[in-house]
PDB file of N, CA and C in Angstrom:
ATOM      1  N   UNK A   1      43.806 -36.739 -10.600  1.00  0.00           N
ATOM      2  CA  UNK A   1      44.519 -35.526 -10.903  1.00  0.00           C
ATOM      3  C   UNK A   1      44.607 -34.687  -9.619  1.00  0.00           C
ATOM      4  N   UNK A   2      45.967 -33.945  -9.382  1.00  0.00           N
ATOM      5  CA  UNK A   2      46.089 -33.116  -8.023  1.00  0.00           C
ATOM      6  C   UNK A   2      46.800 -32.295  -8.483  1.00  0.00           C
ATOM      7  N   UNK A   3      46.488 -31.073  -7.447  1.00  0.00           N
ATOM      8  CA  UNK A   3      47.312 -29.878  -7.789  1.00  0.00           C
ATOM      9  C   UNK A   3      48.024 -29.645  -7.162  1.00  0.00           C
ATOM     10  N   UNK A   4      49.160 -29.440  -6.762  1.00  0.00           N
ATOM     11  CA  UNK A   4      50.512 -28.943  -6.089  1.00  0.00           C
ATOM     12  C   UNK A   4      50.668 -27.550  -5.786  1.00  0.00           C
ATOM     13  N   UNK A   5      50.095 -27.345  -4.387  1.00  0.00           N
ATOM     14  CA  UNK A   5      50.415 -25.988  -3.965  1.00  0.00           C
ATOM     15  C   UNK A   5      50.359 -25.543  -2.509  1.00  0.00           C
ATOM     16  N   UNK A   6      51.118 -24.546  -2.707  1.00  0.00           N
ATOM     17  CA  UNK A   6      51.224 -24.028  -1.466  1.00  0.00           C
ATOM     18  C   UNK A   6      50.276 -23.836  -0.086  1.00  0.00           C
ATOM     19  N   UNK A   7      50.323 -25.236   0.560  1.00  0.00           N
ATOM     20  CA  UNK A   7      49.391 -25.087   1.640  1.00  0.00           C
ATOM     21  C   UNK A   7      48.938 -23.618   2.882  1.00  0.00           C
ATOM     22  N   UNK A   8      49.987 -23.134   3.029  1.00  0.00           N
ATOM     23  CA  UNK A   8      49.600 -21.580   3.767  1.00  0.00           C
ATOM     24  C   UNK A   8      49.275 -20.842   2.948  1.00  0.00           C
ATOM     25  N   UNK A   9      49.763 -20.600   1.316  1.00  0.00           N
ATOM     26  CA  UNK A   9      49.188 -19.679   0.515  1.00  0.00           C
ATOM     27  C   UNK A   9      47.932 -20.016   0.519  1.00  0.00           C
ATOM     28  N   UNK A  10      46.845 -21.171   0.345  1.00  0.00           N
ATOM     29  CA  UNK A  10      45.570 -21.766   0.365  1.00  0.00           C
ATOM     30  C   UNK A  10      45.345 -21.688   1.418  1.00  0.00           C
ATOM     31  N   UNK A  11      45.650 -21.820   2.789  1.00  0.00           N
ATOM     32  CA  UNK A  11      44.860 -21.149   3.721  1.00  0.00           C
ATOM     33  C   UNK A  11      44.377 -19.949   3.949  1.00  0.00           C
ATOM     34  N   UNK A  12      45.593 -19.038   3.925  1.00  0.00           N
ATOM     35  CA  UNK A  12      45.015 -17.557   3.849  1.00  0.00           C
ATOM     36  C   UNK A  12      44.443 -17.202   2.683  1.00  0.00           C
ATOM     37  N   UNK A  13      44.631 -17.877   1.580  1.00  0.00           N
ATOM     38  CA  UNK A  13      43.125 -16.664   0.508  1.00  0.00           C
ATOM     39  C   UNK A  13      41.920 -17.828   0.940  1.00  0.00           C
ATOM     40  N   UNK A  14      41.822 -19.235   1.849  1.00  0.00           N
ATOM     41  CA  UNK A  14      40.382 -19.412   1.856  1.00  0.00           C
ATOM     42  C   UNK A  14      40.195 -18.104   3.502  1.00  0.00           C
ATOM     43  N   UNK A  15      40.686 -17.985   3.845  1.00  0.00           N
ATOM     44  CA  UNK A  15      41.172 -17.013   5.345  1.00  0.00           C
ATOM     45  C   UNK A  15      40.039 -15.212   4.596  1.00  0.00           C
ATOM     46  N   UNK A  16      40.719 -15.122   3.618  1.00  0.00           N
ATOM     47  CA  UNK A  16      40.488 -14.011   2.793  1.00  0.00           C
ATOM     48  C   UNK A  16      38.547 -14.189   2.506  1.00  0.00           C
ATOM     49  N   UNK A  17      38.539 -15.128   1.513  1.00  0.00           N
ATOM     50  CA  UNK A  17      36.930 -15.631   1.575  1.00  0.00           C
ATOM     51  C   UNK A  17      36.302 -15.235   2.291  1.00  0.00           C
ATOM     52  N   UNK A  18      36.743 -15.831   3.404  1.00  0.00           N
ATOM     53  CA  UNK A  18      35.716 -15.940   4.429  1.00  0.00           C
ATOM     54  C   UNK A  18      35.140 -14.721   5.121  1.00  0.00           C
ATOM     55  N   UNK A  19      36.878 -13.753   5.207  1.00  0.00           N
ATOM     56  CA  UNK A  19      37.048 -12.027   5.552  1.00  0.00           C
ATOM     57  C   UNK A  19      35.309 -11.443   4.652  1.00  0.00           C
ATOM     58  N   UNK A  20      35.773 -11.883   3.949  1.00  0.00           N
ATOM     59  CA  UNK A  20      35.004 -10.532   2.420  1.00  0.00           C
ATOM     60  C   UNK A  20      33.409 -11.434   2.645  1.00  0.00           C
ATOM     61  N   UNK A  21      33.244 -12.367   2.453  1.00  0.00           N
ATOM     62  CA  UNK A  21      31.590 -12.602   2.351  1.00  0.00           C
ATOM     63  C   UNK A  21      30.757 -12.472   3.796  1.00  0.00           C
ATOM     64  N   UNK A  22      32.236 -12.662   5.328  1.00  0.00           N
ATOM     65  CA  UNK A  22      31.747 -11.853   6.078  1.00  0.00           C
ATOM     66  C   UNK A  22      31.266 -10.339   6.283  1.00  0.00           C
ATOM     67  N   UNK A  23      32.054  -9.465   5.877  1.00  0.00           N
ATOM     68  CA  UNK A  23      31.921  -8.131   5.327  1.00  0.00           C
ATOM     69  C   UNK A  23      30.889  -7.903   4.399  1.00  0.00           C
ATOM     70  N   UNK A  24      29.976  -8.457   3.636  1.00  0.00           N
ATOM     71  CA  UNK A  24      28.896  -8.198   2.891  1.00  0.00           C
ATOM     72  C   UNK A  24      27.696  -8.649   3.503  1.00  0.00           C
ATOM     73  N   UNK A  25      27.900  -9.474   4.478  1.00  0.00           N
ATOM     74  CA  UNK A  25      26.404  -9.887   4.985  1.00  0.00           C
ATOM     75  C   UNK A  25      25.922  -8.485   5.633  1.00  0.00           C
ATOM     76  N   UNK A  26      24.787  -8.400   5.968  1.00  0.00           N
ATOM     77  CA  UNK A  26      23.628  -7.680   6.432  1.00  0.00           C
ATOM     78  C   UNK A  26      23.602  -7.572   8.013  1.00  0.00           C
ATOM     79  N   UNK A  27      24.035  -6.841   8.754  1.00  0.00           N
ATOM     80  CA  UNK A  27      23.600  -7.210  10.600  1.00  0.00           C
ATOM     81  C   UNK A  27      22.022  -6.309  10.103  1.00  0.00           C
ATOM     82  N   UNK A  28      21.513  -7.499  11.338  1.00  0.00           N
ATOM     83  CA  UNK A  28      19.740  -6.673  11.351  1.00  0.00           C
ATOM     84  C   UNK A  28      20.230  -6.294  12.926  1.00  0.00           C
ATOM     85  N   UNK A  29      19.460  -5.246  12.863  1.00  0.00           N
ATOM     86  CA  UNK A  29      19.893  -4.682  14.592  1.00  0.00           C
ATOM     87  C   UNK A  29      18.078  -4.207  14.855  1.00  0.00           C
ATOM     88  N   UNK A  30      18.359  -4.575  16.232  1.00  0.00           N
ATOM     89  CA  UNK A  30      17.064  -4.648  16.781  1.00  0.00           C
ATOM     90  C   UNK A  30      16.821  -3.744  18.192  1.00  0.00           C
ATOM     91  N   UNK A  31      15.983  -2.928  17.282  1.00  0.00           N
ATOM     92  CA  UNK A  31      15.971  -1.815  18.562  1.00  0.00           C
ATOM     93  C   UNK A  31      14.836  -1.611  19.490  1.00  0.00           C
ATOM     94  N   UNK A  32      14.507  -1.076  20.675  1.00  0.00           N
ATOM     95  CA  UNK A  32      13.834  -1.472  21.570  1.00  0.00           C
ATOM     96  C   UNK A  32      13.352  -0.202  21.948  1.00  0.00           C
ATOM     97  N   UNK A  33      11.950   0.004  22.172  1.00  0.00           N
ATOM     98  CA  UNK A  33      11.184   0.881  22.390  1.00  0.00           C
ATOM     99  C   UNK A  33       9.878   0.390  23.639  1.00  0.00           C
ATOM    100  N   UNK A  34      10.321   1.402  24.924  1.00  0.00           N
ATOM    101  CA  UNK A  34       9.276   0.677  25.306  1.00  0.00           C
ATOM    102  C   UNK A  34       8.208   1.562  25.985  1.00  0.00           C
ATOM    103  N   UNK A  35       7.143   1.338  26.439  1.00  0.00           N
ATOM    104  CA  UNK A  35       5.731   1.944  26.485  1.00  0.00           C
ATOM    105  C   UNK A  35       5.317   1.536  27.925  1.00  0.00           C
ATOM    106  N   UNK A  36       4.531   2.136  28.685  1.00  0.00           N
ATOM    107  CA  UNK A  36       3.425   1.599  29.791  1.00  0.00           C
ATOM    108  C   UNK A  36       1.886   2.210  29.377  1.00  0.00           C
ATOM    109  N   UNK A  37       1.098   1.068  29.905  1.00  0.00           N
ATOM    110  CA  UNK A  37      -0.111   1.408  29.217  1.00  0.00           C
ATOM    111  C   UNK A  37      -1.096   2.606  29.394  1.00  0.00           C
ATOM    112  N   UNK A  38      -0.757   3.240  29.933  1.00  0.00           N
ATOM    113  CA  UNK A  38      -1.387   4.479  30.748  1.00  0.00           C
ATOM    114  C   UNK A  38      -0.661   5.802  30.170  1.00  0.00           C
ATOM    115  N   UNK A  39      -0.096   5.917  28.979  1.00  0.00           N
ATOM    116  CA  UNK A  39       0.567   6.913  28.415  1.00  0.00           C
ATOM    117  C   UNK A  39      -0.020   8.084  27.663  1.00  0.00           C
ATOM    118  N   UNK A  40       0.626   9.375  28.114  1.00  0.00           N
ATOM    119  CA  UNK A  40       0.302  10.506  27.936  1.00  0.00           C
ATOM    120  C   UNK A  40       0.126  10.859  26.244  1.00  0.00           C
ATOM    121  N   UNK A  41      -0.359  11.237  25.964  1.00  0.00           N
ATOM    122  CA  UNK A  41      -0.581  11.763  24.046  1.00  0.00           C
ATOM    123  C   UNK A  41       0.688  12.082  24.000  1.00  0.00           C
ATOM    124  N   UNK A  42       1.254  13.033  24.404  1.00  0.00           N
ATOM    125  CA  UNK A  42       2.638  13.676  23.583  1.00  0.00           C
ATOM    126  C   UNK A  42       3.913  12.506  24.554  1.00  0.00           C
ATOM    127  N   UNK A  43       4.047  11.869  25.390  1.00  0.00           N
ATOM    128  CA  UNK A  43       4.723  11.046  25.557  1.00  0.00           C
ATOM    129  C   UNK A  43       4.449  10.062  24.393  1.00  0.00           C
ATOM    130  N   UNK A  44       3.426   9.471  24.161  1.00  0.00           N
ATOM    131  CA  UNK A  44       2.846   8.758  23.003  1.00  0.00           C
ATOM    132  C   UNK A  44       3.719   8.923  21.508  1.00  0.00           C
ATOM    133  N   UNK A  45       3.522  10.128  21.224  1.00  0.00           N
ATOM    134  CA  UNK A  45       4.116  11.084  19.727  1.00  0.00           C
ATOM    135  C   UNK A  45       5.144  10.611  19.638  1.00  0.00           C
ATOM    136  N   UNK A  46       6.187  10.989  20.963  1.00  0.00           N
ATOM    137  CA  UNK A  46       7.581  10.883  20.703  1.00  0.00           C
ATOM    138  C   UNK A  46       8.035   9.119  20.813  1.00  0.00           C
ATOM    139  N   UNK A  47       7.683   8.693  21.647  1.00  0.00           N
ATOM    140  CA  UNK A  47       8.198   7.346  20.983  1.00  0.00           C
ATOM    141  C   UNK A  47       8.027   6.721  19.987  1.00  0.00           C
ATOM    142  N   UNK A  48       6.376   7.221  19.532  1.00  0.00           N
ATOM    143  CA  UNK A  48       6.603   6.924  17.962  1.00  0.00           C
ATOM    144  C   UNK A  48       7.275   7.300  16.944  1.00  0.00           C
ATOM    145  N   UNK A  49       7.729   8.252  17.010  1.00  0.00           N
ATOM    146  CA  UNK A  49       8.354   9.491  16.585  1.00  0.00           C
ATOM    147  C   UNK A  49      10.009   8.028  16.136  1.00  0.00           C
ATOM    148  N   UNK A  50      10.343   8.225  17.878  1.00  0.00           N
ATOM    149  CA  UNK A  50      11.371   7.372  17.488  1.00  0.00           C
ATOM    150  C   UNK A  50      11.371   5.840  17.268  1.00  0.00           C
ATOM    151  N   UNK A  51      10.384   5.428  16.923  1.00  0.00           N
ATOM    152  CA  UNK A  51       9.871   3.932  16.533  1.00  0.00           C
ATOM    153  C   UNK A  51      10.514   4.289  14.952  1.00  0.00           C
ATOM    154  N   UNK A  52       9.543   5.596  14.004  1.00  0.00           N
ATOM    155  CA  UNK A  52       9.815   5.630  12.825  1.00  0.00           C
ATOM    156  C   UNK A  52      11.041   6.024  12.666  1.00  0.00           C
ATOM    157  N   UNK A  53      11.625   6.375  13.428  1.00  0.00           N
ATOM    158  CA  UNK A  53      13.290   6.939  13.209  1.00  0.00           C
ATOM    159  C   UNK A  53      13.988   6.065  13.020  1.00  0.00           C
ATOM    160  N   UNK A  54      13.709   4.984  13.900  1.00  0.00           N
ATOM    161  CA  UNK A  54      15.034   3.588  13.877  1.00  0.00           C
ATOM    162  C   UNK A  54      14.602   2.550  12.600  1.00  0.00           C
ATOM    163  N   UNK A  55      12.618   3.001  12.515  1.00  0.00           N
ATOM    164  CA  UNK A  55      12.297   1.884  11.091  1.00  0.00           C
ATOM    165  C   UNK A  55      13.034   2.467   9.867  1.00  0.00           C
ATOM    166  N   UNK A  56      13.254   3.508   9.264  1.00  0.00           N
ATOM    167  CA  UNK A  56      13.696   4.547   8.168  1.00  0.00           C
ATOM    168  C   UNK A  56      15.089   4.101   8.313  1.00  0.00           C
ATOM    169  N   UNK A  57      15.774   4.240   9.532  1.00  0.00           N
ATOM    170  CA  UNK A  57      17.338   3.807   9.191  1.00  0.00           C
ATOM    171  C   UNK A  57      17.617   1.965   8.645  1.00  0.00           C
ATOM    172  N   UNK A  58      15.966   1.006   9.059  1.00  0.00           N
ATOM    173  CA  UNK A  58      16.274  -0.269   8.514  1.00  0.00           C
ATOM    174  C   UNK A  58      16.265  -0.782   9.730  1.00  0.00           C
ATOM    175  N   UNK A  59      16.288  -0.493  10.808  1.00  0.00           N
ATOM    176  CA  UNK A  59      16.659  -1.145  12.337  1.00  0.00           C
ATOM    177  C   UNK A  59      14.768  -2.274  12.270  1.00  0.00           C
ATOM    178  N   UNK A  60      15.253  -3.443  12.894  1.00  0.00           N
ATOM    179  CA  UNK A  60      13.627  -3.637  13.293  1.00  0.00           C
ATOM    180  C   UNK A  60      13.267  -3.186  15.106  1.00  0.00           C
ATOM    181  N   UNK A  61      12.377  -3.285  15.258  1.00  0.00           N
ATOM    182  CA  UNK A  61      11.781  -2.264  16.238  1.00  0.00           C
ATOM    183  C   UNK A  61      10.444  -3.321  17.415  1.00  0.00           C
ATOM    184  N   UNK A  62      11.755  -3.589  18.380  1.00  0.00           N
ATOM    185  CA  UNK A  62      11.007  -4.271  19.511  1.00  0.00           C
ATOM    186  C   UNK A  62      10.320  -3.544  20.831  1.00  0.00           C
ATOM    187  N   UNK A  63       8.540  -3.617  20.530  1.00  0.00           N
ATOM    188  CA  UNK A  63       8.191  -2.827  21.187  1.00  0.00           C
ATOM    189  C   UNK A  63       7.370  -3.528  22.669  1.00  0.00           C
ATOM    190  N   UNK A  64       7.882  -3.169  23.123  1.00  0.00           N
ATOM    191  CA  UNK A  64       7.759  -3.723  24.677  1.00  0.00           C
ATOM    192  C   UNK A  64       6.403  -2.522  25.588  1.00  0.00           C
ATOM    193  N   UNK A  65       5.538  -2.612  26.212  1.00  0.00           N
ATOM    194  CA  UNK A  65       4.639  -2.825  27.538  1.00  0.00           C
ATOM    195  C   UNK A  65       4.964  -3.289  28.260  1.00  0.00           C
ATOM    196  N   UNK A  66       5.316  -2.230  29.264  1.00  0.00           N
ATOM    197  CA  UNK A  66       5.591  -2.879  30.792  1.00  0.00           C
ATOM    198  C   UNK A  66       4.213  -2.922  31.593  1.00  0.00           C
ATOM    199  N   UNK A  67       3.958  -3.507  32.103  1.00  0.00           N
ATOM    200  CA  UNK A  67       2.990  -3.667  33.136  1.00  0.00           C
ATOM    201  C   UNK A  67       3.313  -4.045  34.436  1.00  0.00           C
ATOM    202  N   UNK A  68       2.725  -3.025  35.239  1.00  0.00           N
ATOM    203  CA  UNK A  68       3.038  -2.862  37.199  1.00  0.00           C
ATOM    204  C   UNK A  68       1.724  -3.067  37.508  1.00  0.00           C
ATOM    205  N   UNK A  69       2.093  -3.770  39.200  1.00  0.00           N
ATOM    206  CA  UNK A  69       0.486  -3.749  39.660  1.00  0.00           C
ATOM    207  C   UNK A  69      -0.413  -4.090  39.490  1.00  0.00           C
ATOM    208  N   UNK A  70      -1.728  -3.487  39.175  1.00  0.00           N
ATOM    209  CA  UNK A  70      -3.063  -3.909  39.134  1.00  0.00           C
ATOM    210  C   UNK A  70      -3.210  -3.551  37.767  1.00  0.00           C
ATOM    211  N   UNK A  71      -2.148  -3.119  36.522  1.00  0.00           N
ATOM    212  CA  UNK A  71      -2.369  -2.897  35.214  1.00  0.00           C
ATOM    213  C   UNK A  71      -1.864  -4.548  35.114  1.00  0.00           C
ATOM    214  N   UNK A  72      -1.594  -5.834  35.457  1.00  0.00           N
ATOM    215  CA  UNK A  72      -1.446  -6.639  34.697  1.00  0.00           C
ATOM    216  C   UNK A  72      -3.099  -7.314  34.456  1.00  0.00           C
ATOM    217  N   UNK A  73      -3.894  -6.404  35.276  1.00  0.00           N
ATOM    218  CA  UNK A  73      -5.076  -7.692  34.802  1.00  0.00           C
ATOM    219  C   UNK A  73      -6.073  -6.837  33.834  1.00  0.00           C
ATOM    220  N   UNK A  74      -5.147  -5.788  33.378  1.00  0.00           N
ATOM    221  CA  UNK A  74      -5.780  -5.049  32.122  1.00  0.00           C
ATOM    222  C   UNK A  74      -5.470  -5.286  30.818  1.00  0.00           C
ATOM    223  N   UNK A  75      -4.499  -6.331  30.093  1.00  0.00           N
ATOM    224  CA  UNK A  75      -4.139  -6.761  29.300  1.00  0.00           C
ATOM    225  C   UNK A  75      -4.488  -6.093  27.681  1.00  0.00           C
ATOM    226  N   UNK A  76      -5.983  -5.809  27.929  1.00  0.00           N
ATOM    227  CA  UNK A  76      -6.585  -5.305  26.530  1.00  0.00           C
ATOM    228  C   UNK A  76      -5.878  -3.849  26.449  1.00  0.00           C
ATOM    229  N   UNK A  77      -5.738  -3.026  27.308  1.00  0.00           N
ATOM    230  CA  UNK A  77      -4.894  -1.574  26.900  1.00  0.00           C
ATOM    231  C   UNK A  77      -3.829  -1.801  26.594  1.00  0.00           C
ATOM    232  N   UNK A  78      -2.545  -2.804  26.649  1.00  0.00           N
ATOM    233  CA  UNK A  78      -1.766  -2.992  26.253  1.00  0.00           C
ATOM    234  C   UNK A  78      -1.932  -3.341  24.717  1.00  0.00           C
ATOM    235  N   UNK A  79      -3.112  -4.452  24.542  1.00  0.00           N
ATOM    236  CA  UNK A  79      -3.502  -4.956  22.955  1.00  0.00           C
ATOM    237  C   UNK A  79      -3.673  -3.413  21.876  1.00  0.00           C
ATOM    238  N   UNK A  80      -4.446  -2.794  23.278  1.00  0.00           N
ATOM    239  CA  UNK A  80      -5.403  -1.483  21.598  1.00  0.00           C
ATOM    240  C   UNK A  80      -3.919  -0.764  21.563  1.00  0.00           C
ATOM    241  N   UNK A  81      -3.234  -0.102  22.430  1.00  0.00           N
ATOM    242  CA  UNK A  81      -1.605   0.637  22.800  1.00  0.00           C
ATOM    243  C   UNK A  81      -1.312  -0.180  21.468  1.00  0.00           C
ATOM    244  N   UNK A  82      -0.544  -1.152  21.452  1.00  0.00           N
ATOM    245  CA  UNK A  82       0.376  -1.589  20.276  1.00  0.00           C
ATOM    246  C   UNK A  82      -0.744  -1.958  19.392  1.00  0.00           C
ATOM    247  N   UNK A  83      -2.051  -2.031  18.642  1.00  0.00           N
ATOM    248  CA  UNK A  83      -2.419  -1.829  17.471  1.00  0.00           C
ATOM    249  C   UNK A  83      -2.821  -0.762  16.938  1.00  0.00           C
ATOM    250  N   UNK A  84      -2.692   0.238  18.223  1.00  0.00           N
ATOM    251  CA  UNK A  84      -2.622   2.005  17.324  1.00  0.00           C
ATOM    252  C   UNK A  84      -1.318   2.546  16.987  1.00  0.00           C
ATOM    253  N   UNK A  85      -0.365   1.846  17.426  1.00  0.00           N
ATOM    254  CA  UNK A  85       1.226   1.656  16.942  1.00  0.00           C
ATOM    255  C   UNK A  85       1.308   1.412  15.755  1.00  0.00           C
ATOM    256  N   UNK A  86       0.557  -0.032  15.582  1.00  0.00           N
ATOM    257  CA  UNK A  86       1.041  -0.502  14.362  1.00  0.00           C
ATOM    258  C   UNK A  86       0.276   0.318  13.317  1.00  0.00           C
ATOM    259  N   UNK A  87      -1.270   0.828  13.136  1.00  0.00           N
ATOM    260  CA  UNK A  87      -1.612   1.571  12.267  1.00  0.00           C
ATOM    261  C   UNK A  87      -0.918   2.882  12.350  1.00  0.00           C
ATOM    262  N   UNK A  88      -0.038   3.571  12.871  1.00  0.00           N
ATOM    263  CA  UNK A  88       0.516   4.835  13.236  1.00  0.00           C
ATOM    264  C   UNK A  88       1.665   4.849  12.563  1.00  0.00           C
ATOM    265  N   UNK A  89       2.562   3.607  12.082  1.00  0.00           N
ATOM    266  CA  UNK A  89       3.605   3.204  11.619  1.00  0.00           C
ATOM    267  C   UNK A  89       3.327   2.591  10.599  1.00  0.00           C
ATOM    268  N   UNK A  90       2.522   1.976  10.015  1.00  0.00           N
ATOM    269  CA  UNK A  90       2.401   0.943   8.843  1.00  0.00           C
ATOM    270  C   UNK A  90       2.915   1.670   7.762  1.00  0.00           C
ATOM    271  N   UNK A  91       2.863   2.733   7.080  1.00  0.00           N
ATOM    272  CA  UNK A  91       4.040   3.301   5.825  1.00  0.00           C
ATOM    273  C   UNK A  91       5.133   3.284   6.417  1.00  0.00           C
ATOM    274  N   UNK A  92       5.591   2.907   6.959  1.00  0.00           N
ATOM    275  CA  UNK A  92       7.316   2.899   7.874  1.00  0.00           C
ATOM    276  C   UNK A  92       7.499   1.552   7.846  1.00  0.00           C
ATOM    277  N   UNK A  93       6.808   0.681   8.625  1.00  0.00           N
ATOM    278  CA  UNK A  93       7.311  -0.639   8.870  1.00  0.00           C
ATOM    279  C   UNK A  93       5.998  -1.412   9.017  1.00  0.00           C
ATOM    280  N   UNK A  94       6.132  -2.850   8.826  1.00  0.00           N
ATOM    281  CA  UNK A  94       5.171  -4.213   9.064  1.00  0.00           C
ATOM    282  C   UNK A  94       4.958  -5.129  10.334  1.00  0.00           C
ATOM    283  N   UNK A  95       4.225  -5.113  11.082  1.00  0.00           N
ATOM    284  CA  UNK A  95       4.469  -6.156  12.192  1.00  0.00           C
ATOM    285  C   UNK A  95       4.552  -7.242  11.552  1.00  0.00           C
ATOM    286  N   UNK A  96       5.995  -7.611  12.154  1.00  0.00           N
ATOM    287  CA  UNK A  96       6.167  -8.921  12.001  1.00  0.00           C
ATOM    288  C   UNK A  96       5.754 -10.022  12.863  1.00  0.00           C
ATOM    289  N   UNK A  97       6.000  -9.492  14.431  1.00  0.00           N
ATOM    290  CA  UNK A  97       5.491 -10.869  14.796  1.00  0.00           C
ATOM    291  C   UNK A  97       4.119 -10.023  16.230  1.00  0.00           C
ATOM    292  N   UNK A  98       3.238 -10.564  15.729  1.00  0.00           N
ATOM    293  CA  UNK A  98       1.820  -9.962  16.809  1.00  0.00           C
ATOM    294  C   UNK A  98       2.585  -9.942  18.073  1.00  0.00           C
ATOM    295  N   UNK A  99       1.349  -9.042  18.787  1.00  0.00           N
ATOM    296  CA  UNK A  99       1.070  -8.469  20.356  1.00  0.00           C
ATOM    297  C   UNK A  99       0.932  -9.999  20.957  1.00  0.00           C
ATOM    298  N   UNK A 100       2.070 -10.427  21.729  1.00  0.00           N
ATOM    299  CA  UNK A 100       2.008 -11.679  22.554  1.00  0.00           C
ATOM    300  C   UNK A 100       2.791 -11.030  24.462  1.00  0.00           C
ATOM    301  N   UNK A 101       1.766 -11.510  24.846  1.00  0.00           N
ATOM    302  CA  UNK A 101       2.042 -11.247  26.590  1.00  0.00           C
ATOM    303  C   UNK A 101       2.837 -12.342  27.223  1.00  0.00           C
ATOM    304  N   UNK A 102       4.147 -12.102  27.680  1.00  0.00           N
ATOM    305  CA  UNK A 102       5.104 -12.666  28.625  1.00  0.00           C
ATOM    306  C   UNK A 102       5.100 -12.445  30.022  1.00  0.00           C
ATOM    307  N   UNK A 103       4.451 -12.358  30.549  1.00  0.00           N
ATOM    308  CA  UNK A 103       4.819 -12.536  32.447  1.00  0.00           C
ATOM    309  C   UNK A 103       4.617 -11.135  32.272  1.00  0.00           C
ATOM    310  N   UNK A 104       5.086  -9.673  33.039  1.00  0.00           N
ATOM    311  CA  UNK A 104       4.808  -8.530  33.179  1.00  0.00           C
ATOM    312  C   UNK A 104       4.819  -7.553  32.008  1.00  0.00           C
ATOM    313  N   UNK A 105       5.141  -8.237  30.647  1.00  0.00           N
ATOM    314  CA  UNK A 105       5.619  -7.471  29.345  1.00  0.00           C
ATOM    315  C   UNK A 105       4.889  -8.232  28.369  1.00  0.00           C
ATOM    316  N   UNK A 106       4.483  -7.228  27.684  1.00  0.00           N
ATOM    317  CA  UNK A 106       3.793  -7.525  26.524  1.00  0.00           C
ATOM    318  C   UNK A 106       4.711  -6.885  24.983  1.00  0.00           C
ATOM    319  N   UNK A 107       4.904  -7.745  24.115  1.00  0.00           N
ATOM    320  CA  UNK A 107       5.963  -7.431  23.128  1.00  0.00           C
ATOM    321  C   UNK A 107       5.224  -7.451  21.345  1.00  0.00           C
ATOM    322  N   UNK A 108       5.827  -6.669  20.710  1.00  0.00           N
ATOM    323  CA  UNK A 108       5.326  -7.096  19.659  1.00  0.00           C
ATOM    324  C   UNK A 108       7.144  -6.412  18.527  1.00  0.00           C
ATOM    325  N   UNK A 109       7.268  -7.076  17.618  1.00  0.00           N
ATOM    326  CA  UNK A 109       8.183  -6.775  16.859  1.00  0.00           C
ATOM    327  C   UNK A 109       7.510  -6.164  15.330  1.00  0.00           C
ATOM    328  N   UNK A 110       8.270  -5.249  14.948  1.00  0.00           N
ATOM    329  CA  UNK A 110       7.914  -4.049  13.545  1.00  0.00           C
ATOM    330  C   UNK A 110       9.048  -4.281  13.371  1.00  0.00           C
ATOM    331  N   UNK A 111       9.117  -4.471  11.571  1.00  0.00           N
ATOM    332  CA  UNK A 111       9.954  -4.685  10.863  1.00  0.00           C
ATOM    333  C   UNK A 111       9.934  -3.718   9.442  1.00  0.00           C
ATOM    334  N   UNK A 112      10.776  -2.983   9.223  1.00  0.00           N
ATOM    335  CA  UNK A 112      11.023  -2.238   8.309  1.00  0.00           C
ATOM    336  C   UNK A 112      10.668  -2.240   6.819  1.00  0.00           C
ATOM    337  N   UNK A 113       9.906  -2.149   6.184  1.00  0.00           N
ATOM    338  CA  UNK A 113       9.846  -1.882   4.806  1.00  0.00           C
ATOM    339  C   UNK A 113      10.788  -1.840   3.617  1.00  0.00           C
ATOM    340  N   UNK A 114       9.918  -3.047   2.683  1.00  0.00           N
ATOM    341  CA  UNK A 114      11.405  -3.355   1.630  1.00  0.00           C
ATOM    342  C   UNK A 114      11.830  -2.468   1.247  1.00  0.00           C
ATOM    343  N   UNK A 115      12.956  -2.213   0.620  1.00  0.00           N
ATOM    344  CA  UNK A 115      12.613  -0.728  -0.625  1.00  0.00           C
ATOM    345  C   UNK A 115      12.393  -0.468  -1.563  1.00  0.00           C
ATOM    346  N   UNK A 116      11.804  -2.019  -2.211  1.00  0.00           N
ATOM    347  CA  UNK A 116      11.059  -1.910  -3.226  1.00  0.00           C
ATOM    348  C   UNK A 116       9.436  -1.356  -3.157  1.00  0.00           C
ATOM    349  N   UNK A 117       9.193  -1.536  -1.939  1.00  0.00           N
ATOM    350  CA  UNK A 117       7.309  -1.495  -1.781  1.00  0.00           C
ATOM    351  C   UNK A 117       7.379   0.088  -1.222  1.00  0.00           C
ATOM    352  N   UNK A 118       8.272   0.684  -1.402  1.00  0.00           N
ATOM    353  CA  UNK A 118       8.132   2.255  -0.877  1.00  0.00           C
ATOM    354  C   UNK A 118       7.686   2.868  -1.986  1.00  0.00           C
TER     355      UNK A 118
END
């Protein structure tokens, strides 16, 4: 059994499909916050400040340590820095992926809160 039809009319509504279930997906946008380990209290505040700003809008939240100099062979202030982050933020957002050190940067990713568990 076959159906007889208009081959360009069937392209453009599968054309259409594709429009609209593109248009409903989700972009995750990933925003970037970054720190050096030697940071002032109220420098401190405000980037957290805007850590929870971008978690609340849904953004996830890549938080970067730079390390210069003779701070790369201090590694642990970078560790305690991003796990007083993450307890400072945890009603906002979840680390998703741990404090892992790359060459002069140390990274950790926070991910936003369902909105069911609010």
């Amino acid at each position: 059994m076959a159906k007889i039809m208009d081959y360009g009319k069937f392209k453009y509504e599968q054309a259409q499909k594709a429009r609209e279930s593109r248009k409903n997906q989700q972009q995750t946008v990933v925003k970037e916050q970054k720190f050096r380990p030697k940071i002032d209290d109220h420098d401190y505040e405000t980037k957290k400040n805007n850590v929870i700003r971008f978690l609340e809008k849904g953004s996830k939240v890549k938080v970067t340590i730079m390390f210069r100099g003779r701070e790369q062979s201090r590694p642990e202030l970078g560790f305690r820095l991003l796990e007083r982050l993450a307890t400072d933020v945890e009603e906002y957002g979840q680390v998703e992926t741990r404090a892992k050190q790359d060459g002069r940067n140390m990274t950790m990713v926070i991910g936003p809160l369902r909105k069911g568990k609010k």
